[in-house]
PDB file of N, CA and C in Angstrom:
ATOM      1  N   UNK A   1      83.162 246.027  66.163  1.00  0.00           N
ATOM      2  CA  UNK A   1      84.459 245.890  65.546  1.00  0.00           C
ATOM      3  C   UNK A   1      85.314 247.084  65.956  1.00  0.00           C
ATOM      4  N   UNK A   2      86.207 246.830  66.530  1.00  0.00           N
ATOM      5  CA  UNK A   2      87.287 247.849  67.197  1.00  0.00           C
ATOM      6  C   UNK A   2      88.135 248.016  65.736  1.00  0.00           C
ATOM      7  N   UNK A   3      88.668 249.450  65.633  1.00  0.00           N
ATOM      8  CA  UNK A   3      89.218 250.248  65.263  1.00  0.00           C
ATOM      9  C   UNK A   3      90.318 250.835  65.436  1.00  0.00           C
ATOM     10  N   UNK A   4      91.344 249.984  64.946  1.00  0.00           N
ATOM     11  CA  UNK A   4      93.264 250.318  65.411  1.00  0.00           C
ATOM     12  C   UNK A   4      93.420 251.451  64.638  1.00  0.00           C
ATOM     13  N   UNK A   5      94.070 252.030  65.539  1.00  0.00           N
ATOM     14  CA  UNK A   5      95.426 252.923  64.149  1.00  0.00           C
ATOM     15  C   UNK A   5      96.259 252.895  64.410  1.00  0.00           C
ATOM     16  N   UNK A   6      97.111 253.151  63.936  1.00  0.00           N
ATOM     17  CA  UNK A   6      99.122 252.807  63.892  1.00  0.00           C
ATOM     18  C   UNK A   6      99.127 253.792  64.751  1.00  0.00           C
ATOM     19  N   UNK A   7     100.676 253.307  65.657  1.00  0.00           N
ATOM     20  CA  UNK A   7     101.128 254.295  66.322  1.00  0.00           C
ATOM     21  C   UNK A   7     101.052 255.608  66.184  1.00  0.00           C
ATOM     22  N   UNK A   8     101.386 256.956  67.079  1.00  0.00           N
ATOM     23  CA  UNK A   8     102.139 257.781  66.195  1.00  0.00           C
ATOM     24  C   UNK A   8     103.215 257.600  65.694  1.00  0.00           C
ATOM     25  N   UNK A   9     104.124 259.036  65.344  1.00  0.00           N
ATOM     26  CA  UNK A   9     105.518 259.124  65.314  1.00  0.00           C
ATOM     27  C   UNK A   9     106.215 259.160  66.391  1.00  0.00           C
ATOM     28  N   UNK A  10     105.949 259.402  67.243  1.00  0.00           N
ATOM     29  CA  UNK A  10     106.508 260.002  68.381  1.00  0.00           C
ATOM     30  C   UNK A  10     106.710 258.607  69.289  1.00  0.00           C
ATOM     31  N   UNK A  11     105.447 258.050  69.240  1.00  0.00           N
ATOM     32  CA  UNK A  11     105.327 256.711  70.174  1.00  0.00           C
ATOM     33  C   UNK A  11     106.188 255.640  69.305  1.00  0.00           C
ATOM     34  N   UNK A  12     106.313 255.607  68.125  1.00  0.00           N
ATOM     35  CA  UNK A  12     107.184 254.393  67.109  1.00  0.00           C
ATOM     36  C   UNK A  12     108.511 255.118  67.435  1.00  0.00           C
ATOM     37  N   UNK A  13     109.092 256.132  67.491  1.00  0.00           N
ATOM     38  CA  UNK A  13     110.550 256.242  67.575  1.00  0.00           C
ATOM     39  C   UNK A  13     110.546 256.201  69.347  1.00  0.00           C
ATOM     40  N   UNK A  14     109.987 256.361  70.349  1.00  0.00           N
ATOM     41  CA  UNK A  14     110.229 255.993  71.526  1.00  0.00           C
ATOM     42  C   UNK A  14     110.359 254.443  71.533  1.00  0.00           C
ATOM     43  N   UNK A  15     109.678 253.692  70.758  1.00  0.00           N
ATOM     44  CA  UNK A  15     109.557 252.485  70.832  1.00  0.00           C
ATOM     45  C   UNK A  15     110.667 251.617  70.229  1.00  0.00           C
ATOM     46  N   UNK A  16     111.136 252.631  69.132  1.00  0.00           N
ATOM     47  CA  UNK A  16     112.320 252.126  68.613  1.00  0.00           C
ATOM     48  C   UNK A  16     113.396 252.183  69.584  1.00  0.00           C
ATOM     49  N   UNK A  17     113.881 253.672  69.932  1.00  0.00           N
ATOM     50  CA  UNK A  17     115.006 253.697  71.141  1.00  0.00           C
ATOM     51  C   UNK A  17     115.031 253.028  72.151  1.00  0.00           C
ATOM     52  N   UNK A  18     113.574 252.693  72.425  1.00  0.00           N
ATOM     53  CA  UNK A  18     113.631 251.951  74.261  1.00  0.00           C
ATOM     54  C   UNK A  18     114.108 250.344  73.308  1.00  0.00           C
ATOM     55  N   UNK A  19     113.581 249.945  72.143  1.00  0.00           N
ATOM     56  CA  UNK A  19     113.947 248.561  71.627  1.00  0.00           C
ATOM     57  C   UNK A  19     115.650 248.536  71.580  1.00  0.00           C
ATOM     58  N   UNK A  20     116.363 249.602  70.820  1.00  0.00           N
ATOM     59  CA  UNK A  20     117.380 249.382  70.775  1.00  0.00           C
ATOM     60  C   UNK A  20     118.636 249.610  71.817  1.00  0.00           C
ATOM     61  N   UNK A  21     118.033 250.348  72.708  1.00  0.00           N
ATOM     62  CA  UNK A  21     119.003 250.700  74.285  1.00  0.00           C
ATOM     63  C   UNK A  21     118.584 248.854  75.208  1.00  0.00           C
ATOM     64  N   UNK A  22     117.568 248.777  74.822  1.00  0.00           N
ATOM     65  CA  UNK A  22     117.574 246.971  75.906  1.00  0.00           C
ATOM     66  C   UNK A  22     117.980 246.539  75.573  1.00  0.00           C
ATOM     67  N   UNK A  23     117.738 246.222  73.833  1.00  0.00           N
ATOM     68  CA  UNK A  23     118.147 245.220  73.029  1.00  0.00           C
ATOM     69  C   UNK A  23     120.061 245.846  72.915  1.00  0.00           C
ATOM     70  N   UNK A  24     120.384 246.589  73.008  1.00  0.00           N
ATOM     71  CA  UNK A  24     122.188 246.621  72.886  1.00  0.00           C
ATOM     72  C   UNK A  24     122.449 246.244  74.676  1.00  0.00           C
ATOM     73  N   UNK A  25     121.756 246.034  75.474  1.00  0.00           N
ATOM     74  CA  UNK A  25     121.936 245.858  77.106  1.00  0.00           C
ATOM     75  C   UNK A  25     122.014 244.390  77.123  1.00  0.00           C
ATOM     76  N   UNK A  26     120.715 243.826  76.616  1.00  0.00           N
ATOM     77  CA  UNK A  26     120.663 242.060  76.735  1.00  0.00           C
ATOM     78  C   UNK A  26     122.261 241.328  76.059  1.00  0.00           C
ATOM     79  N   UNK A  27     122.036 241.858  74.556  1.00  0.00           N
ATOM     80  CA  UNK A  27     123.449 241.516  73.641  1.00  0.00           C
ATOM     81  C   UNK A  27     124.555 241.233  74.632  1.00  0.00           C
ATOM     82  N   UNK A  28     124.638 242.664  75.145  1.00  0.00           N
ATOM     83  CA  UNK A  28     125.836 242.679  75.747  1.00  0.00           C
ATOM     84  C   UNK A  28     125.836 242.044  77.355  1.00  0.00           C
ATOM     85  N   UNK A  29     125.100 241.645  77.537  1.00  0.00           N
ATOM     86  CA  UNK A  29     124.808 240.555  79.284  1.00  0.00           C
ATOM     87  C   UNK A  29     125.540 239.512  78.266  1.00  0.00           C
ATOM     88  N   UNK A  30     125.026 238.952  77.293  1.00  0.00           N
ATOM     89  CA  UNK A  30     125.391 237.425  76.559  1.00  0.00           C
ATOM     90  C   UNK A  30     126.986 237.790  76.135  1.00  0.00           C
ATOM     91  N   UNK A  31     127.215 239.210  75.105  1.00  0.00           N
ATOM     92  CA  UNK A  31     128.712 238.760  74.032  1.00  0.00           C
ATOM     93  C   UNK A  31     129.715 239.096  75.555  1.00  0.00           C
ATOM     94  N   UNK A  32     129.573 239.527  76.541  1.00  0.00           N
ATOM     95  CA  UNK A  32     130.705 239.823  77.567  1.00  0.00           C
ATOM     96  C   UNK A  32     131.438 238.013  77.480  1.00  0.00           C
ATOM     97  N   UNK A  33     130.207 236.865  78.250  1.00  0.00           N
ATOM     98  CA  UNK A  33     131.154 236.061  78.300  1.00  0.00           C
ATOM     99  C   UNK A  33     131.686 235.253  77.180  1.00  0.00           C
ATOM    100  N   UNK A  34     130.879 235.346  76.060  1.00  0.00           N
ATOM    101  CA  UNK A  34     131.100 234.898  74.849  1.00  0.00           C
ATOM    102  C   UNK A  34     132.800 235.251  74.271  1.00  0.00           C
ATOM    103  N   UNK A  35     133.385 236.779  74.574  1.00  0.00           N
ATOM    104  CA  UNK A  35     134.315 237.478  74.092  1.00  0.00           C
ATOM    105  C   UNK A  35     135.062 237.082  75.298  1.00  0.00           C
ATOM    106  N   UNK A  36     135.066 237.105  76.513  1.00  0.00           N
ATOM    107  CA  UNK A  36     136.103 236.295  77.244  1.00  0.00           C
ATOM    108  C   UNK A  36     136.235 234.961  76.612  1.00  0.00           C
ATOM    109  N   UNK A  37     135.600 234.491  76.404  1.00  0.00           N
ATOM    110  CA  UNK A  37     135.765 232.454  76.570  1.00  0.00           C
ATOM    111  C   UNK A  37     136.671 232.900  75.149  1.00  0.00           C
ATOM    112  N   UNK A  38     136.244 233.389  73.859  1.00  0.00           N
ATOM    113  CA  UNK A  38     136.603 232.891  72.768  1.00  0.00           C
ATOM    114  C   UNK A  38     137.960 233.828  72.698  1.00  0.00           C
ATOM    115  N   UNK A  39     138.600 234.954  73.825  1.00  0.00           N
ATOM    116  CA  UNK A  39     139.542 235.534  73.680  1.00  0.00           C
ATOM    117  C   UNK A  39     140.449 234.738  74.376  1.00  0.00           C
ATOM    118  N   UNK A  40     140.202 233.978  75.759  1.00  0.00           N
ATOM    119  CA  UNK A  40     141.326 232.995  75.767  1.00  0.00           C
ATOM    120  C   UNK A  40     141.444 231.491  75.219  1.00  0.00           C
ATOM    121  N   UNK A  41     140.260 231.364  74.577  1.00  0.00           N
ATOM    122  CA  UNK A  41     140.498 230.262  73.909  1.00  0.00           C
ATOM    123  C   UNK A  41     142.090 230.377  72.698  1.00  0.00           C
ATOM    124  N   UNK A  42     141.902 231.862  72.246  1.00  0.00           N
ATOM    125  CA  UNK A  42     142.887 231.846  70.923  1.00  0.00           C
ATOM    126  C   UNK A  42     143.640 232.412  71.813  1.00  0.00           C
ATOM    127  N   UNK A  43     143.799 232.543  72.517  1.00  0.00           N
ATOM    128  CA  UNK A  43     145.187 233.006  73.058  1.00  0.00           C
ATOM    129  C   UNK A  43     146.165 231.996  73.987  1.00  0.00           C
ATOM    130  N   UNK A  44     144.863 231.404  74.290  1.00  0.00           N
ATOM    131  CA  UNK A  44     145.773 229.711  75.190  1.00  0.00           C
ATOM    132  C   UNK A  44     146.267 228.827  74.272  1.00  0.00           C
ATOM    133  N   UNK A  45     145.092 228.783  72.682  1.00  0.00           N
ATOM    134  CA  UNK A  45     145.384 227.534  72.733  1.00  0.00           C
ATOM    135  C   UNK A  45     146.460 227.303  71.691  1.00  0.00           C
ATOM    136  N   UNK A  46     147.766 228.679  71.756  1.00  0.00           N
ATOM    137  CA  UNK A  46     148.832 228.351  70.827  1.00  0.00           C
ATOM    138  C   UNK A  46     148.422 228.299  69.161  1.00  0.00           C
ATOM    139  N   UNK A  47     147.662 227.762  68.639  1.00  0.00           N
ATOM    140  CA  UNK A  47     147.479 227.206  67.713  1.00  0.00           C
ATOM    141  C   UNK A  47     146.246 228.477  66.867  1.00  0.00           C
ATOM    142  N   UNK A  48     146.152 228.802  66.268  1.00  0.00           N
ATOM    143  CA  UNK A  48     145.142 229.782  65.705  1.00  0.00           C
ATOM    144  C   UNK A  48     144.932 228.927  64.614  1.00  0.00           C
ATOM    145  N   UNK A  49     143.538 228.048  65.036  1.00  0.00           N
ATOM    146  CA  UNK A  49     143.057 227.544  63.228  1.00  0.00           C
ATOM    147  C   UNK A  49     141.798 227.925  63.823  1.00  0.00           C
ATOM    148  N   UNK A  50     140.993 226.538  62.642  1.00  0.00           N
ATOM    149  CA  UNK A  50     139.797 226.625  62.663  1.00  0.00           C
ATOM    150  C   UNK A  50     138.569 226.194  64.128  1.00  0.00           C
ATOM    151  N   UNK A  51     139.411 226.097  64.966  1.00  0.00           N
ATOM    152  CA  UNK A  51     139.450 226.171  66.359  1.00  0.00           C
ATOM    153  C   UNK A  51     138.473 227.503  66.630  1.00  0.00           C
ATOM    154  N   UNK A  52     139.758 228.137  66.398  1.00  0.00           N
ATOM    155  CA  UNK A  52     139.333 230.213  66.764  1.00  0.00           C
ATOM    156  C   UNK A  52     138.601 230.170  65.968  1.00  0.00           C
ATOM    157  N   UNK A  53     137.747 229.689  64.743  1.00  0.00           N
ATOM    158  CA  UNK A  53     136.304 230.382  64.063  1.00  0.00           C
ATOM    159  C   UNK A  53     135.332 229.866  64.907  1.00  0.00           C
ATOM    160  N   UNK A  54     135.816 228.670  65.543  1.00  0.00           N
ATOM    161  CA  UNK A  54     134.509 227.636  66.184  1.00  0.00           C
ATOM    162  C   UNK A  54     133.907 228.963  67.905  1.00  0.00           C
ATOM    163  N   UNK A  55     135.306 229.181  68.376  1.00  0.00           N
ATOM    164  CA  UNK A  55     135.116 230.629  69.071  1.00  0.00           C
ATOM    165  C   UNK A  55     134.410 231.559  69.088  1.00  0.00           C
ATOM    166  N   UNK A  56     134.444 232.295  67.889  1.00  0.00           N
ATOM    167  CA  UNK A  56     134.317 233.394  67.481  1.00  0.00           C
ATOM    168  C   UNK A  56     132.601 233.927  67.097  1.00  0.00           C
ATOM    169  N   UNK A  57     132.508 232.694  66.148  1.00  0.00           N
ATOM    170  CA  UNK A  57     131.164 232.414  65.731  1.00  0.00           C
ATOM    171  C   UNK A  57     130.327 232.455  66.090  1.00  0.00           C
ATOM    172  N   UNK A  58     129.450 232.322  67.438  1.00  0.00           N
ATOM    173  CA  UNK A  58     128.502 232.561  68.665  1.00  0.00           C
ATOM    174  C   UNK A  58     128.910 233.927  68.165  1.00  0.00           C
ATOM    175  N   UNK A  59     129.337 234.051  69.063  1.00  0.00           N
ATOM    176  CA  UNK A  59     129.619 235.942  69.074  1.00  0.00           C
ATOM    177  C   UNK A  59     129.274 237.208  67.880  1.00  0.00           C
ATOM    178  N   UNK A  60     129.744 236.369  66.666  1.00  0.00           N
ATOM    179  CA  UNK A  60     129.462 236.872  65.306  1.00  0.00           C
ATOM    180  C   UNK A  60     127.972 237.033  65.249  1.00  0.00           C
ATOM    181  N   UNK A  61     127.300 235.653  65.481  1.00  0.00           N
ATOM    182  CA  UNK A  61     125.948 235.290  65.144  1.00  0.00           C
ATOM    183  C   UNK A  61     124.710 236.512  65.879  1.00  0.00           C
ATOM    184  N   UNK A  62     125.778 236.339  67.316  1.00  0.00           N
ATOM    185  CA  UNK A  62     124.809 237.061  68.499  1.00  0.00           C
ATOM    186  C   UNK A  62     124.808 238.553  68.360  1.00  0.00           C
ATOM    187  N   UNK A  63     126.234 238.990  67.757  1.00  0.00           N
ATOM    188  CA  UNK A  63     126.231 240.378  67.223  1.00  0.00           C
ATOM    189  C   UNK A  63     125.275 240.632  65.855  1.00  0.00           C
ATOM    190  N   UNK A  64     125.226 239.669  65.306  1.00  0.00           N
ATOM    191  CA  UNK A  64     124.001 240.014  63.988  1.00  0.00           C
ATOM    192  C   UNK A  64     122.817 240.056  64.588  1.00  0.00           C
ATOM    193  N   UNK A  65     122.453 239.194  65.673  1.00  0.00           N
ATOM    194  CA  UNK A  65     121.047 238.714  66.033  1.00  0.00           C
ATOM    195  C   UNK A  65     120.842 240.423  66.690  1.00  0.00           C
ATOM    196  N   UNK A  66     121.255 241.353  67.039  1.00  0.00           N
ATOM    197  CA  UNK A  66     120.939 242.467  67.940  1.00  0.00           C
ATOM    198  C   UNK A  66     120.059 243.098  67.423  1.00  0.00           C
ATOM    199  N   UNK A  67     119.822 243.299  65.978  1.00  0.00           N
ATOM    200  CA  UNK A  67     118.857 244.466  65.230  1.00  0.00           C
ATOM    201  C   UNK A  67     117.249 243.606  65.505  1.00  0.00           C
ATOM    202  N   UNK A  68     117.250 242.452  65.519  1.00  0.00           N
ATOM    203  CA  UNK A  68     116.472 241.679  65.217  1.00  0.00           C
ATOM    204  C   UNK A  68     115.539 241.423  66.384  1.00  0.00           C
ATOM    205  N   UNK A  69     116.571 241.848  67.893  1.00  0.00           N
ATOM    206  CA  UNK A  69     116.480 241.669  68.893  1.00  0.00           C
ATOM    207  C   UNK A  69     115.478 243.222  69.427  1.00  0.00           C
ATOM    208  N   UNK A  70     116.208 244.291  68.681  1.00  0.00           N
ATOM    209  CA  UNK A  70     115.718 245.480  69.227  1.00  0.00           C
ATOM    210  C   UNK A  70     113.825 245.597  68.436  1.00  0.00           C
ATOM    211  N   UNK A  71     114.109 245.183  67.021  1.00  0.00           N
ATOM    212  CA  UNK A  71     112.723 245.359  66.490  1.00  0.00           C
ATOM    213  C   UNK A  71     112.048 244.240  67.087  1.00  0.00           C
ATOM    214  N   UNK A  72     112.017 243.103  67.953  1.00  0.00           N
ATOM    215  CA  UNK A  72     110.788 242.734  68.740  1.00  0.00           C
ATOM    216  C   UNK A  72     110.605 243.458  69.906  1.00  0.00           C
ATOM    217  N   UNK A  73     111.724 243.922  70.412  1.00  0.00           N
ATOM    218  CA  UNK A  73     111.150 244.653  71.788  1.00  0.00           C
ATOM    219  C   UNK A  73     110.356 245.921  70.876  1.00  0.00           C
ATOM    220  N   UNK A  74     110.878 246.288  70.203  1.00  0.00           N
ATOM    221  CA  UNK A  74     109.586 247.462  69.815  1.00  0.00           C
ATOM    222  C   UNK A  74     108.717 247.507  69.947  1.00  0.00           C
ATOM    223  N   UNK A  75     108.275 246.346  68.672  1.00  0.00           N
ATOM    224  CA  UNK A  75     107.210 246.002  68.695  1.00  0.00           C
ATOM    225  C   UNK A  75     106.404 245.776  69.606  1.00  0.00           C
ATOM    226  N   UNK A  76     106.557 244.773  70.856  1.00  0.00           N
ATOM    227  CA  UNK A  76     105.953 244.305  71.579  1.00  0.00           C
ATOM    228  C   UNK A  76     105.902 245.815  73.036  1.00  0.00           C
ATOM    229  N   UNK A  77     106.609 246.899  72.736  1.00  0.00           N
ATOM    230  CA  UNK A  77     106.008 247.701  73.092  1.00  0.00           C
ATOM    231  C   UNK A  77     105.342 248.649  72.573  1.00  0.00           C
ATOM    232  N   UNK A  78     105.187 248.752  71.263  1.00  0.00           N
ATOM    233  CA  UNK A  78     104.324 249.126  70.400  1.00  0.00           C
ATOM    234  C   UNK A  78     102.929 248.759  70.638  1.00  0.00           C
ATOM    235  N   UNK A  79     102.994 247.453  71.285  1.00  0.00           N
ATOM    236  CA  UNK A  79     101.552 246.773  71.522  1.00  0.00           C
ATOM    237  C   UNK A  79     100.899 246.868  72.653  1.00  0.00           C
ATOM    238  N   UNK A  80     101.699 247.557  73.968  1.00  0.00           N
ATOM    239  CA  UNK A  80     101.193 247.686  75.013  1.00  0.00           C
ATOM    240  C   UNK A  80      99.751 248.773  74.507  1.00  0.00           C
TER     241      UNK A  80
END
């Protein structure tokens, strides 16, 4: 029977930073075209309704999804 122990400290906050420098890199490969499309959508399409939330929303979602994004890369380098 093998015998884990938790990271250190040292290796969990490397693991955190390398999670959250990729994970804010990937985000931002995706919200670039997300924030073009939904910036000329409201700007072409005259009309600012519920249009521009239908826009926007991806983007919102994908900006929440980032924390969520960085604690699996951690992890999964936590596990190497």
């Amino acid at each position: 029977m093998a015998f884990e122990r938790p990271p250190s400290f040292v290796a969990a906050c490397l693991a955190a930073a390398g999670g959250h420098i990729l994970a804010s890199f990937l985000v931002g490969l995706v919200m670039v075209p997300l924030a073009l499309a939904a910036w000329s959508g409201i700007v072409f399409s005259g009309d600012p309704s519920a249009a521009s939330l239908g826009l926007v929303l991806p983007w919102v979602l994908v900006l929440a999804a980032q924390p969520f994004v960085a604690a699996w890369i951690a992890r999964r380098g936590l596990d190497l």
